[in-house]
PDB file of N, CA and C in Angstrom:
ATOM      1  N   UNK A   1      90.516  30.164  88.195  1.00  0.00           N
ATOM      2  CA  UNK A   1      91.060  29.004  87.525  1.00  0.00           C
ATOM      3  C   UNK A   1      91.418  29.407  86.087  1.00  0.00           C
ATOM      4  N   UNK A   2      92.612  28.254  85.661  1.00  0.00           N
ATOM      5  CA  UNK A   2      92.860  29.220  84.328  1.00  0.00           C
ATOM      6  C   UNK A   2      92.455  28.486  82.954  1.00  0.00           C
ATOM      7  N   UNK A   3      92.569  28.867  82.294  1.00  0.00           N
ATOM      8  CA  UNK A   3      91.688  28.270  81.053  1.00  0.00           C
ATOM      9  C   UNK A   3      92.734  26.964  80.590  1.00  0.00           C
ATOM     10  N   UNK A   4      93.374  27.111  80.984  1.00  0.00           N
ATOM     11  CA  UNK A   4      94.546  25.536  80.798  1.00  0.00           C
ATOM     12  C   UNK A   4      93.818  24.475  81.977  1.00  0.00           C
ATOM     13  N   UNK A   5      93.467  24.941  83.088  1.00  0.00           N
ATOM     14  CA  UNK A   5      92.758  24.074  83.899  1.00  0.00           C
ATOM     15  C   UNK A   5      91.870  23.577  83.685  1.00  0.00           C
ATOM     16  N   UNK A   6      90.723  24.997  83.507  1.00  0.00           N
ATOM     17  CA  UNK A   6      89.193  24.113  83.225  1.00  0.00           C
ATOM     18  C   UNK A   6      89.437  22.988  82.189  1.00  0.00           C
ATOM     19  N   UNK A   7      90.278  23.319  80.773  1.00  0.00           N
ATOM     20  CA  UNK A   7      90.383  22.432  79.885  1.00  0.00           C
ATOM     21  C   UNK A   7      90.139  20.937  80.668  1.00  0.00           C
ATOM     22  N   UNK A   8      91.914  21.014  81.431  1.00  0.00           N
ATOM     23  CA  UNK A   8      91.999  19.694  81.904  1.00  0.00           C
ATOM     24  C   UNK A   8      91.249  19.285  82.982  1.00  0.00           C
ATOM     25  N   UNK A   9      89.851  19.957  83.342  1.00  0.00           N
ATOM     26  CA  UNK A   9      89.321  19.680  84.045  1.00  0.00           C
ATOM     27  C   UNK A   9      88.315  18.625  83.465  1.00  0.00           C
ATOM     28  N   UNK A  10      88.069  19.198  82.070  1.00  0.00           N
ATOM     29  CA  UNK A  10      86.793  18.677  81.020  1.00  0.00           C
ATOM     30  C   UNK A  10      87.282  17.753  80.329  1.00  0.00           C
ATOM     31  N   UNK A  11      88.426  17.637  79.874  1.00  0.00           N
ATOM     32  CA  UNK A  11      88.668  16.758  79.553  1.00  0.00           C
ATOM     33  C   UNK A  11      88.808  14.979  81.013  1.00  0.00           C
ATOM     34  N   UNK A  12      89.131  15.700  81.753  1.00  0.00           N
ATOM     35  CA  UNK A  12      88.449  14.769  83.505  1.00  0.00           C
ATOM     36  C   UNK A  12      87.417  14.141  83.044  1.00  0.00           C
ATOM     37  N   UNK A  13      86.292  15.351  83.462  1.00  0.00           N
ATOM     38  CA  UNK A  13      84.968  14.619  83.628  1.00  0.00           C
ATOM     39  C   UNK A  13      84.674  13.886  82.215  1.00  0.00           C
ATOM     40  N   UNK A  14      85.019  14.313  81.193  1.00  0.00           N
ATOM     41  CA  UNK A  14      84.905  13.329  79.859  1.00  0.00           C
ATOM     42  C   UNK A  14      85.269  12.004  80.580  1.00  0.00           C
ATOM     43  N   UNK A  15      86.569  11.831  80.255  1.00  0.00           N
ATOM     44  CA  UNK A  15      87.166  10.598  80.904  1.00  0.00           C
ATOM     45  C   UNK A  15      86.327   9.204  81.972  1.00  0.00           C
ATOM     46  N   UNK A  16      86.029  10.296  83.003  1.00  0.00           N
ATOM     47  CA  UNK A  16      85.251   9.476  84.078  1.00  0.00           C
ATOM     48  C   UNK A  16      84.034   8.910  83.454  1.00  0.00           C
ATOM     49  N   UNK A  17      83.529  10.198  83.021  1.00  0.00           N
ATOM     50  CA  UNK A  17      81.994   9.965  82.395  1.00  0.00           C
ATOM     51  C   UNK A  17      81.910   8.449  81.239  1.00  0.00           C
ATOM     52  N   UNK A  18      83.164   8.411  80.464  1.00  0.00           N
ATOM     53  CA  UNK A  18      83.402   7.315  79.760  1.00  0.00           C
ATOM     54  C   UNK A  18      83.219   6.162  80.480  1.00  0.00           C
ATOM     55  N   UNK A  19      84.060   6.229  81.619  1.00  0.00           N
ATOM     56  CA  UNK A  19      84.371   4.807  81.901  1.00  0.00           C
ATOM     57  C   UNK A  19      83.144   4.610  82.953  1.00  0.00           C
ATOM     58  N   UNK A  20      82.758   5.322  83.459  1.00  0.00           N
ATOM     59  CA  UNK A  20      81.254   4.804  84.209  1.00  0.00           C
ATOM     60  C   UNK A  20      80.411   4.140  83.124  1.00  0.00           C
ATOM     61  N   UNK A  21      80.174   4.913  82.011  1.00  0.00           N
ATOM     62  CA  UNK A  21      79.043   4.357  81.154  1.00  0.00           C
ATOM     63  C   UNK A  21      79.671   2.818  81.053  1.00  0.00           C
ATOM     64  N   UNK A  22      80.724   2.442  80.421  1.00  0.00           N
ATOM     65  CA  UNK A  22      81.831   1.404  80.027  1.00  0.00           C
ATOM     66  C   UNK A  22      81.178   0.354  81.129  1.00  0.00           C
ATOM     67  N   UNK A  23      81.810   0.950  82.599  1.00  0.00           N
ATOM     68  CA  UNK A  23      80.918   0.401  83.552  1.00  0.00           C
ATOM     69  C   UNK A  23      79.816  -0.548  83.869  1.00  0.00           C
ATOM     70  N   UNK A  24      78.940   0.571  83.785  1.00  0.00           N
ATOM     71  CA  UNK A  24      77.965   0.714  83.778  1.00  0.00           C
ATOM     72  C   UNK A  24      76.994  -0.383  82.819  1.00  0.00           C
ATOM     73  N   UNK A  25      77.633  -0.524  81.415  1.00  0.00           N
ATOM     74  CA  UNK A  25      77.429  -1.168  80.638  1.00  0.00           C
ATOM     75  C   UNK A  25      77.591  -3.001  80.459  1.00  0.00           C
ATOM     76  N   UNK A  26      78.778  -3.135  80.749  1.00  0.00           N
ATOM     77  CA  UNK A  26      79.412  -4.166  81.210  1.00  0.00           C
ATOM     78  C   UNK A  26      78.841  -4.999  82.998  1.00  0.00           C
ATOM     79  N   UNK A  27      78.395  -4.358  83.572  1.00  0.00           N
ATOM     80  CA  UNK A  27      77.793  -4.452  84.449  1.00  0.00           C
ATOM     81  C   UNK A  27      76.151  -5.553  84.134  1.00  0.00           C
ATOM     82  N   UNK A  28      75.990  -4.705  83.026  1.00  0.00           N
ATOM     83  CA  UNK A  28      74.390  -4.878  82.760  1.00  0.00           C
ATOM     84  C   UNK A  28      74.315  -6.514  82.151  1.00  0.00           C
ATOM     85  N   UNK A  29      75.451  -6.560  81.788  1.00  0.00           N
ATOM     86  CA  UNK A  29      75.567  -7.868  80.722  1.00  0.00           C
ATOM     87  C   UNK A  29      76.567  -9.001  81.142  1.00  0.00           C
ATOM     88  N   UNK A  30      76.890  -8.773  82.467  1.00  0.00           N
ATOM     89  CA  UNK A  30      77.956  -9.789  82.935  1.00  0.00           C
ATOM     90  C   UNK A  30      77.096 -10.584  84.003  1.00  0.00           C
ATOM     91  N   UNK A  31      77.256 -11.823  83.385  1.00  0.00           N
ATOM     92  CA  UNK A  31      76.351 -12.962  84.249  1.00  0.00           C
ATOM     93  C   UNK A  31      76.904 -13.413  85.745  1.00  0.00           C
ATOM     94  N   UNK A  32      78.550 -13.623  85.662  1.00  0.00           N
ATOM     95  CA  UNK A  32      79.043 -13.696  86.715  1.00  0.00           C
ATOM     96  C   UNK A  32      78.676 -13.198  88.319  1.00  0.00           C
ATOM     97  N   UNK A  33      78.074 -12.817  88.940  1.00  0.00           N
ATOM     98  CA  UNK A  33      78.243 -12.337  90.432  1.00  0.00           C
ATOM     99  C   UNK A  33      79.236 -10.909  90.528  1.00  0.00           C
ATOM    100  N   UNK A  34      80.576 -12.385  90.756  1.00  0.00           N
ATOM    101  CA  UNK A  34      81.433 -11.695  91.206  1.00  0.00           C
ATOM    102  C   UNK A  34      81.891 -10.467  90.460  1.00  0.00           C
ATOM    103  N   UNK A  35      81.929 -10.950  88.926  1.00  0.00           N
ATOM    104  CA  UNK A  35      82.363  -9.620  87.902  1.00  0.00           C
ATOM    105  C   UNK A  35      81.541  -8.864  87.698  1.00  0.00           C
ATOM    106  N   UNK A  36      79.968  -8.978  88.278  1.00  0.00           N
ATOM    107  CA  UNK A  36      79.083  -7.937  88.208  1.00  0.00           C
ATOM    108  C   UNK A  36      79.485  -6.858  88.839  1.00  0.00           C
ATOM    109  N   UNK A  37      79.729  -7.705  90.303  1.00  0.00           N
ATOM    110  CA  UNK A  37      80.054  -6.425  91.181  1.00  0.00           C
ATOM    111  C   UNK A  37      81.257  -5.905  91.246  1.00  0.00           C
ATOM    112  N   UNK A  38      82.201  -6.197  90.261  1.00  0.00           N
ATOM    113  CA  UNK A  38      83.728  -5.514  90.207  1.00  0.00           C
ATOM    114  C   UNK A  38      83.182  -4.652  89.497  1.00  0.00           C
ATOM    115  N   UNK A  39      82.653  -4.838  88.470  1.00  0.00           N
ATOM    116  CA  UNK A  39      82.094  -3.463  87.093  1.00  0.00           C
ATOM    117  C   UNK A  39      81.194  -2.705  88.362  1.00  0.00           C
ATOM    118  N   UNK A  40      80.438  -3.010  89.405  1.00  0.00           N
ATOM    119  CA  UNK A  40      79.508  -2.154  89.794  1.00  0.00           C
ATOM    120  C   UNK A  40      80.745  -0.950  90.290  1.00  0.00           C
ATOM    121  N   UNK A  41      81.719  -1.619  91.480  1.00  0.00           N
ATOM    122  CA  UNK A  41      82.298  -1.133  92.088  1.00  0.00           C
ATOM    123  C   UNK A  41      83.307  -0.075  91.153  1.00  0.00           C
ATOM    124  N   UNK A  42      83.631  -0.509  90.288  1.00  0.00           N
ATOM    125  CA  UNK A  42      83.972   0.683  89.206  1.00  0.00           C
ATOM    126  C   UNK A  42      83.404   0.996  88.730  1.00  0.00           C
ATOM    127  N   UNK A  43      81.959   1.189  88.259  1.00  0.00           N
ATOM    128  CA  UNK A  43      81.148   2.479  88.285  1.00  0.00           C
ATOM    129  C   UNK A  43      80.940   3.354  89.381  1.00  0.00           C
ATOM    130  N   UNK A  44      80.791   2.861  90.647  1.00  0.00           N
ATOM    131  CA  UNK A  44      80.407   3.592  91.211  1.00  0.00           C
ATOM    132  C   UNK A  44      81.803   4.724  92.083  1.00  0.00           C
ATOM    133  N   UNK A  45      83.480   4.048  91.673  1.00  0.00           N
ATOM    134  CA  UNK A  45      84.388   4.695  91.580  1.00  0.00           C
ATOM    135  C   UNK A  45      84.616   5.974  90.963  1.00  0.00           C
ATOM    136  N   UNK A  46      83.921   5.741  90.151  1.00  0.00           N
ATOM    137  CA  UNK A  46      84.411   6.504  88.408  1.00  0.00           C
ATOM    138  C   UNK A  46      83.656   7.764  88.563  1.00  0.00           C
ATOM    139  N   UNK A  47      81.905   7.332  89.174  1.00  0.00           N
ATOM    140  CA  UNK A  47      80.710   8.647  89.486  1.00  0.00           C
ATOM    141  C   UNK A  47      81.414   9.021  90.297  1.00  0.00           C
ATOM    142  N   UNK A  48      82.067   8.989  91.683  1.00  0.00           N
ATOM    143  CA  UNK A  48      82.750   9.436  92.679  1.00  0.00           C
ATOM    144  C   UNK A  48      83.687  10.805  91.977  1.00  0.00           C
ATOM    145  N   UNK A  49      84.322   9.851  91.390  1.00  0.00           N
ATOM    146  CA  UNK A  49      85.868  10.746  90.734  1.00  0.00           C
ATOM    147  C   UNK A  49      85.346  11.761  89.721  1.00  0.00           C
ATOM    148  N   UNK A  50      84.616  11.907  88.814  1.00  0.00           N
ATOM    149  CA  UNK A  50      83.499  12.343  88.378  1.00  0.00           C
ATOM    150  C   UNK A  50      83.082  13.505  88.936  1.00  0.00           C
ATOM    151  N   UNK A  51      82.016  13.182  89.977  1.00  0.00           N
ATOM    152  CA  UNK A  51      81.998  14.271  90.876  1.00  0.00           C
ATOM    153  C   UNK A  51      82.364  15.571  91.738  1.00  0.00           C
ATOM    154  N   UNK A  52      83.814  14.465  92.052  1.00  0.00           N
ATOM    155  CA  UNK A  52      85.166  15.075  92.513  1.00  0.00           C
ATOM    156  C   UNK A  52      85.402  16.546  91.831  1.00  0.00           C
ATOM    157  N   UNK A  53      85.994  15.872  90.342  1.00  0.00           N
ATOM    158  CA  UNK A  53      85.989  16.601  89.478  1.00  0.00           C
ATOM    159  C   UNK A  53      85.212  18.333  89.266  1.00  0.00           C
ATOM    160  N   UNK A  54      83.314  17.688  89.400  1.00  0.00           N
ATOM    161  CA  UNK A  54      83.025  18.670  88.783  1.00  0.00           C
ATOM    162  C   UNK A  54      82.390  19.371  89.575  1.00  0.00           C
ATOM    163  N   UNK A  55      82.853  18.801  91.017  1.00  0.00           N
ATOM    164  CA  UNK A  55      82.864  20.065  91.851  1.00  0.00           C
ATOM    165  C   UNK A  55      83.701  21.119  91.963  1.00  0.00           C
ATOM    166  N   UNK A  56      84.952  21.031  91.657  1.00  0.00           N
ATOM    167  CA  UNK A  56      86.163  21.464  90.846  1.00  0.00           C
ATOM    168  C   UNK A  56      85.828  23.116  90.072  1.00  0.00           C
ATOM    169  N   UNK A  57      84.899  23.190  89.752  1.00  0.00           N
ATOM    170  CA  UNK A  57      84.435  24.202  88.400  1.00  0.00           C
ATOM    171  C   UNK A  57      83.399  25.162  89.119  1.00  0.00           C
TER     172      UNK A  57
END
């Protein structure tokens, strides 16, 4: 892999890693149900893609 990749690889898992926490966060503090589990379901998107990622390396 070439060093232009890994970059944009890390800069990936940055990304994901953001928006899970974001997630993750928003999750913790949303009273709603339904919008709980939209934030869950995009956290648990984001760890996926994430993963994806940094199996990648």
């Amino acid at each position: 892999m070439s060093p232009k990749e890994l970059l944009y690889i890390e800069d990936a898992l940055g990304h994901t890693q953001f928006l899970t926490t974001q997630c993750r966060e928003a999750a913790a503090q949303l009273k709603d149900p339904v919008l709980r589990e939209q934030a869950t379901q995009l956290m648990n998107s984001n760890q996926q893609l994430f993963n994806r990622f940094f199996n990648l390396v």
